[in-house]
C-alpha atoms as a PDB file:
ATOM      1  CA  UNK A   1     156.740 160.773  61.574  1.00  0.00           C
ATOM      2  CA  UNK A   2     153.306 159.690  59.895  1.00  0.00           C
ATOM      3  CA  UNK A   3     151.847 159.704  63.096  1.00  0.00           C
ATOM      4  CA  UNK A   4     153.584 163.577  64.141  1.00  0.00           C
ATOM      5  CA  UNK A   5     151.565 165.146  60.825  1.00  0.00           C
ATOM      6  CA  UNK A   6     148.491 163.162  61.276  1.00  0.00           C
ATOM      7  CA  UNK A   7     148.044 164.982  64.850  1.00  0.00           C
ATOM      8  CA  UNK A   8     148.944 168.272  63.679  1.00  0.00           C
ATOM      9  CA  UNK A   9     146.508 168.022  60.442  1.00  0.00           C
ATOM     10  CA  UNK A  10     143.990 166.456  63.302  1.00  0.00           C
ATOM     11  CA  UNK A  11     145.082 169.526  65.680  1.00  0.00           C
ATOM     12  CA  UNK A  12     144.651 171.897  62.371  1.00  0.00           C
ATOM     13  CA  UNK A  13     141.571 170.765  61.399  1.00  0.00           C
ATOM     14  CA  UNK A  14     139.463 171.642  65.106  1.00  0.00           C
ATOM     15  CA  UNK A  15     139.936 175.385  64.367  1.00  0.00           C
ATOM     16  CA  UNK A  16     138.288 175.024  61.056  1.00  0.00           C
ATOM     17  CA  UNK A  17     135.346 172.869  61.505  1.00  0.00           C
ATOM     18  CA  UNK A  18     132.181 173.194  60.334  1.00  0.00           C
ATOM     19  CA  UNK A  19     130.601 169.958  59.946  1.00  0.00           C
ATOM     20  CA  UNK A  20     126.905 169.961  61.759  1.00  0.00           C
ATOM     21  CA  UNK A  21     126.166 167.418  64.448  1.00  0.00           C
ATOM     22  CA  UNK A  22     122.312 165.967  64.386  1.00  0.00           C
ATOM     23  CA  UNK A  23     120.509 164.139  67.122  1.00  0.00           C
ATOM     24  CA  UNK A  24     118.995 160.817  66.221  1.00  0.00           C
ATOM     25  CA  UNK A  25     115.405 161.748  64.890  1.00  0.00           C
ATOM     26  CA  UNK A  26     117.144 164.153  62.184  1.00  0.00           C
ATOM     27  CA  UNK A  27     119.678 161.483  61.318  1.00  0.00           C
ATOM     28  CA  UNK A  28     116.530 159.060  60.640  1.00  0.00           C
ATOM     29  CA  UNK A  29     115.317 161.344  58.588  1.00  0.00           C
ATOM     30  CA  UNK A  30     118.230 162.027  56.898  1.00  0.00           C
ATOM     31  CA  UNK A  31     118.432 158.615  56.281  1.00  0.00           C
ATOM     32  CA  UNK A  32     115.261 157.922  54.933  1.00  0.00           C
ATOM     33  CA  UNK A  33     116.076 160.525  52.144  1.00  0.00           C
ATOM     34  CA  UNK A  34     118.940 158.301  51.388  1.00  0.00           C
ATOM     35  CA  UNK A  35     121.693 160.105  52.750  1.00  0.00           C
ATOM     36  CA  UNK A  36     124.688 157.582  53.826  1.00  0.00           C
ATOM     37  CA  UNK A  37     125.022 156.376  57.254  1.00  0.00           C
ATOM     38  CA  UNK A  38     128.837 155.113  58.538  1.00  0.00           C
ATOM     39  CA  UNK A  39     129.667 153.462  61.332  1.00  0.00           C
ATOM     40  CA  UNK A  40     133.323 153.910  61.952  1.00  0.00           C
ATOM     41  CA  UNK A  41     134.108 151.977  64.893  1.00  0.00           C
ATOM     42  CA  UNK A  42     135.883 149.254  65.486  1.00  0.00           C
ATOM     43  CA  UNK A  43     134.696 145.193  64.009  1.00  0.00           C
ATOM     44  CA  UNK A  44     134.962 144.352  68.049  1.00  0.00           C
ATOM     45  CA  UNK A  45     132.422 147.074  68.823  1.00  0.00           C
ATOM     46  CA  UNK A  46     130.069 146.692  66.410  1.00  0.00           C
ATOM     47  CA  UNK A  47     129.652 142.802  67.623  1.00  0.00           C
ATOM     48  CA  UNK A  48     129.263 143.728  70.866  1.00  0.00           C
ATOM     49  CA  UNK A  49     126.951 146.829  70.951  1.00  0.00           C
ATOM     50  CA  UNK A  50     125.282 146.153  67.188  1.00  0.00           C
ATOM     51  CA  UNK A  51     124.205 149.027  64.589  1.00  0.00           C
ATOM     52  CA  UNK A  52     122.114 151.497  63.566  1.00  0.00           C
ATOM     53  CA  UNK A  53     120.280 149.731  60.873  1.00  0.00           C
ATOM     54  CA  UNK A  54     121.552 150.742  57.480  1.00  0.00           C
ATOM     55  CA  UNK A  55     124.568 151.882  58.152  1.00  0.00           C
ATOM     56  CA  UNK A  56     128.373 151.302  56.707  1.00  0.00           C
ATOM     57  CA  UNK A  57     130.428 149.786  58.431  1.00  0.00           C
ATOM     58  CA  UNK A  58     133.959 151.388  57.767  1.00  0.00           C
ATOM     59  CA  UNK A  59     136.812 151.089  60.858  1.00  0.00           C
ATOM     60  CA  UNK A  60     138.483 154.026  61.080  1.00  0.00           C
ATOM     61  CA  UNK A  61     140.425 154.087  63.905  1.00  0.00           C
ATOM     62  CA  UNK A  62     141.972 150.754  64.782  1.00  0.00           C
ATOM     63  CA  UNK A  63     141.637 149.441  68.468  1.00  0.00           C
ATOM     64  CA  UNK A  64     145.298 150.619  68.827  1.00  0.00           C
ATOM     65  CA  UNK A  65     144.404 154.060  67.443  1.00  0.00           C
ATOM     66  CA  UNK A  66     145.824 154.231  64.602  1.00  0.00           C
ATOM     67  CA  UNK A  67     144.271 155.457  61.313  1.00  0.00           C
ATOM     68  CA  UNK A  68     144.636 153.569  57.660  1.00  0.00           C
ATOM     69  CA  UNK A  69     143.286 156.304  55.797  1.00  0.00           C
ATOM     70  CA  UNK A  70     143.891 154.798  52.727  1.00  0.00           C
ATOM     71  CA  UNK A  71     142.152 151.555  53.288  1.00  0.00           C
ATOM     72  CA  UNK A  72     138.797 153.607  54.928  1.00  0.00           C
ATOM     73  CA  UNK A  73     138.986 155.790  51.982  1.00  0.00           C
ATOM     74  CA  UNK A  74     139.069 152.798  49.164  1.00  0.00           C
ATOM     75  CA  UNK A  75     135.581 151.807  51.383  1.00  0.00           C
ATOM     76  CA  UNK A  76     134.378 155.217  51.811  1.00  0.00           C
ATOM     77  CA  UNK A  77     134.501 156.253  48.078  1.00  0.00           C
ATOM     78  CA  UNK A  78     132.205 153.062  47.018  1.00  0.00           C
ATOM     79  CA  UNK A  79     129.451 154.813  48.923  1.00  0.00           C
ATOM     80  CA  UNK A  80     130.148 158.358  49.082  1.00  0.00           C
ATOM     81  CA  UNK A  81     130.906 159.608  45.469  1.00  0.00           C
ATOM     82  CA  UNK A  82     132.318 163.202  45.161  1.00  0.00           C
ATOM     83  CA  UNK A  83     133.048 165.360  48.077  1.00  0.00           C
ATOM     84  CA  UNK A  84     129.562 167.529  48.105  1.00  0.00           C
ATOM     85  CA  UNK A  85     127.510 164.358  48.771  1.00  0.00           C
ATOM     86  CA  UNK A  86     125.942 164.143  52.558  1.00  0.00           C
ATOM     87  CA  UNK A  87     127.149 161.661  54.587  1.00  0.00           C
ATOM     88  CA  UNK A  88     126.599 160.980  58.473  1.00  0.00           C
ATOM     89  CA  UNK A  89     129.651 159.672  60.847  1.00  0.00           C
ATOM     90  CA  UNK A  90     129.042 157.777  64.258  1.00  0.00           C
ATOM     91  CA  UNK A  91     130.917 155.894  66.693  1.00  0.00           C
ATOM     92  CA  UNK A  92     130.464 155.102  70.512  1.00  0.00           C
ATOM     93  CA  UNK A  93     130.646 158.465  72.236  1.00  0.00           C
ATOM     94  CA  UNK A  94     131.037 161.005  69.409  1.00  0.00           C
ATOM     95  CA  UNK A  95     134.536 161.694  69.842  1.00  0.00           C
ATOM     96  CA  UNK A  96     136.015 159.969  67.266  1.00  0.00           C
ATOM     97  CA  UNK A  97     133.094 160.873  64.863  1.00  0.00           C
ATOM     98  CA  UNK A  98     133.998 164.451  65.666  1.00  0.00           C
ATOM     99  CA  UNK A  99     138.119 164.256  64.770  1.00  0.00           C
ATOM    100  CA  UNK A 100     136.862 162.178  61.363  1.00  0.00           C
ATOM    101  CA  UNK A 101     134.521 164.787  60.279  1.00  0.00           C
ATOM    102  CA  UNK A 102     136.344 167.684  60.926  1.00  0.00           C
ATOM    103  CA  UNK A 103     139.184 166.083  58.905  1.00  0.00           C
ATOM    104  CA  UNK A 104     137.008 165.954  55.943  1.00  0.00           C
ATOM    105  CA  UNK A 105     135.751 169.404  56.637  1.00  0.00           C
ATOM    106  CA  UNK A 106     139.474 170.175  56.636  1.00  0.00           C
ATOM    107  CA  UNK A 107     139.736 168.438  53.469  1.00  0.00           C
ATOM    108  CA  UNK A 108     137.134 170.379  51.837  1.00  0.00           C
ATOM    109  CA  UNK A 109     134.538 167.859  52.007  1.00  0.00           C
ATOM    110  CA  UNK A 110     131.282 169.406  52.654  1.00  0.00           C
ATOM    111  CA  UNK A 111     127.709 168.784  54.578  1.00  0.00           C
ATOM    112  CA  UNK A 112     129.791 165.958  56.850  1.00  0.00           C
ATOM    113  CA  UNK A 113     126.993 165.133  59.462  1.00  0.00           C
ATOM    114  CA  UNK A 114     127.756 163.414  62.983  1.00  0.00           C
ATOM    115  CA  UNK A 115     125.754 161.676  65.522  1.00  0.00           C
ATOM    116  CA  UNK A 116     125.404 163.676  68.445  1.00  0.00           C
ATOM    117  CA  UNK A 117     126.532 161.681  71.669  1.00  0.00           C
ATOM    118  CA  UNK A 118     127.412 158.715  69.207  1.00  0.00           C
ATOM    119  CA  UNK A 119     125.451 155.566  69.283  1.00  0.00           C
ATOM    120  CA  UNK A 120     125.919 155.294  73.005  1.00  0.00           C
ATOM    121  CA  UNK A 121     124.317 158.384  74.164  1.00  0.00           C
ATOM    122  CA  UNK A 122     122.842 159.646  70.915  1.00  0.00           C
ATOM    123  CA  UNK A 123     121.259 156.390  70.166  1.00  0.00           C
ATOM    124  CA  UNK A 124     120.899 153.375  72.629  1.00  0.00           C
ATOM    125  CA  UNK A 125     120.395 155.763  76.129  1.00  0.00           C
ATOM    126  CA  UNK A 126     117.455 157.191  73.366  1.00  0.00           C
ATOM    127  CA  UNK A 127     115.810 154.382  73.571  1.00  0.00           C
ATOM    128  CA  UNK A 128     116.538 153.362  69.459  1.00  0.00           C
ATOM    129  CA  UNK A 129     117.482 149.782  68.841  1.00  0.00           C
ATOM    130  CA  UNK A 130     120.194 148.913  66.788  1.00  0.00           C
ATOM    131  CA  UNK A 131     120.873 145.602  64.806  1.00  0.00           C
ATOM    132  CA  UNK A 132     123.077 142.951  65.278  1.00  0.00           C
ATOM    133  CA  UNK A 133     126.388 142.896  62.708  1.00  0.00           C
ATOM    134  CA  UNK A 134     127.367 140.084  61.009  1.00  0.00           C
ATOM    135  CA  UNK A 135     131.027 139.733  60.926  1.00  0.00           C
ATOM    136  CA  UNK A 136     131.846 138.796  56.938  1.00  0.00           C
END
């Protein structure tokens, strides 16, 4: 059941959204100004492909794909503080960047920022290096 009113919040949410996505250089920038980059992909995928130096790592869909909201909230909140603060999203290909963000967007949460193309495409085909993650 859970699962049922996620989708239809996640369903909701894409006629609502107005989160902004950015290509890499504006996300360095962004960055650089001390805005918070999070990488929500999965422990397995940020072994094997690295990240974007900087960033958070906070899972937020599980390799099943399944969402603990409550657990990537309890990380979330230690870096974002009130729901104005900027924040970027990224994962692989942008698509699960895109159903995060416009779930905080739903949520009221404003300027929610996503890598365009994800690190994949918005990233690593750009020629950008990312870092390798340490597994803690």
């Amino acid at each position: 059941m859970k699962k049922i009113l996620f989708l239809i919040l996640i369903a909701i949410s894409f006629a609502f959204a107005k989160f902004t996505s950015i290509d890499d250089s504006k996300l360095l920038k962004m960055q650089k100004q001390g805005i918070v980059v999070i990488d929500i992909r999965t422990p397995q995928e940020w072994k094997n492909r690295g990240i974007i130096k900087g960033a958070k790592t906070i899972e937020f869909f599980k390799a099943d794909g399944s969402v603990d909201f409550v657990s990537f909230m309890k990380k979330f909140t230690k870096y974002v503080k009130n729901s104005k603060q900027p924040f970027i999203l990224y994962c692989a290909h942008a698509n699960r960047s895109k159903v995060a963000g416009k779930l905080f967007d739903r949520l009221g949460v404003e300027n929610v920022y996503e890598l365009k193309g994800g690190i994949e495409y918005g990233w690593i085909q750009k020629g950008r290096k990312t870092i390798k993650y340490n597994m803690k």
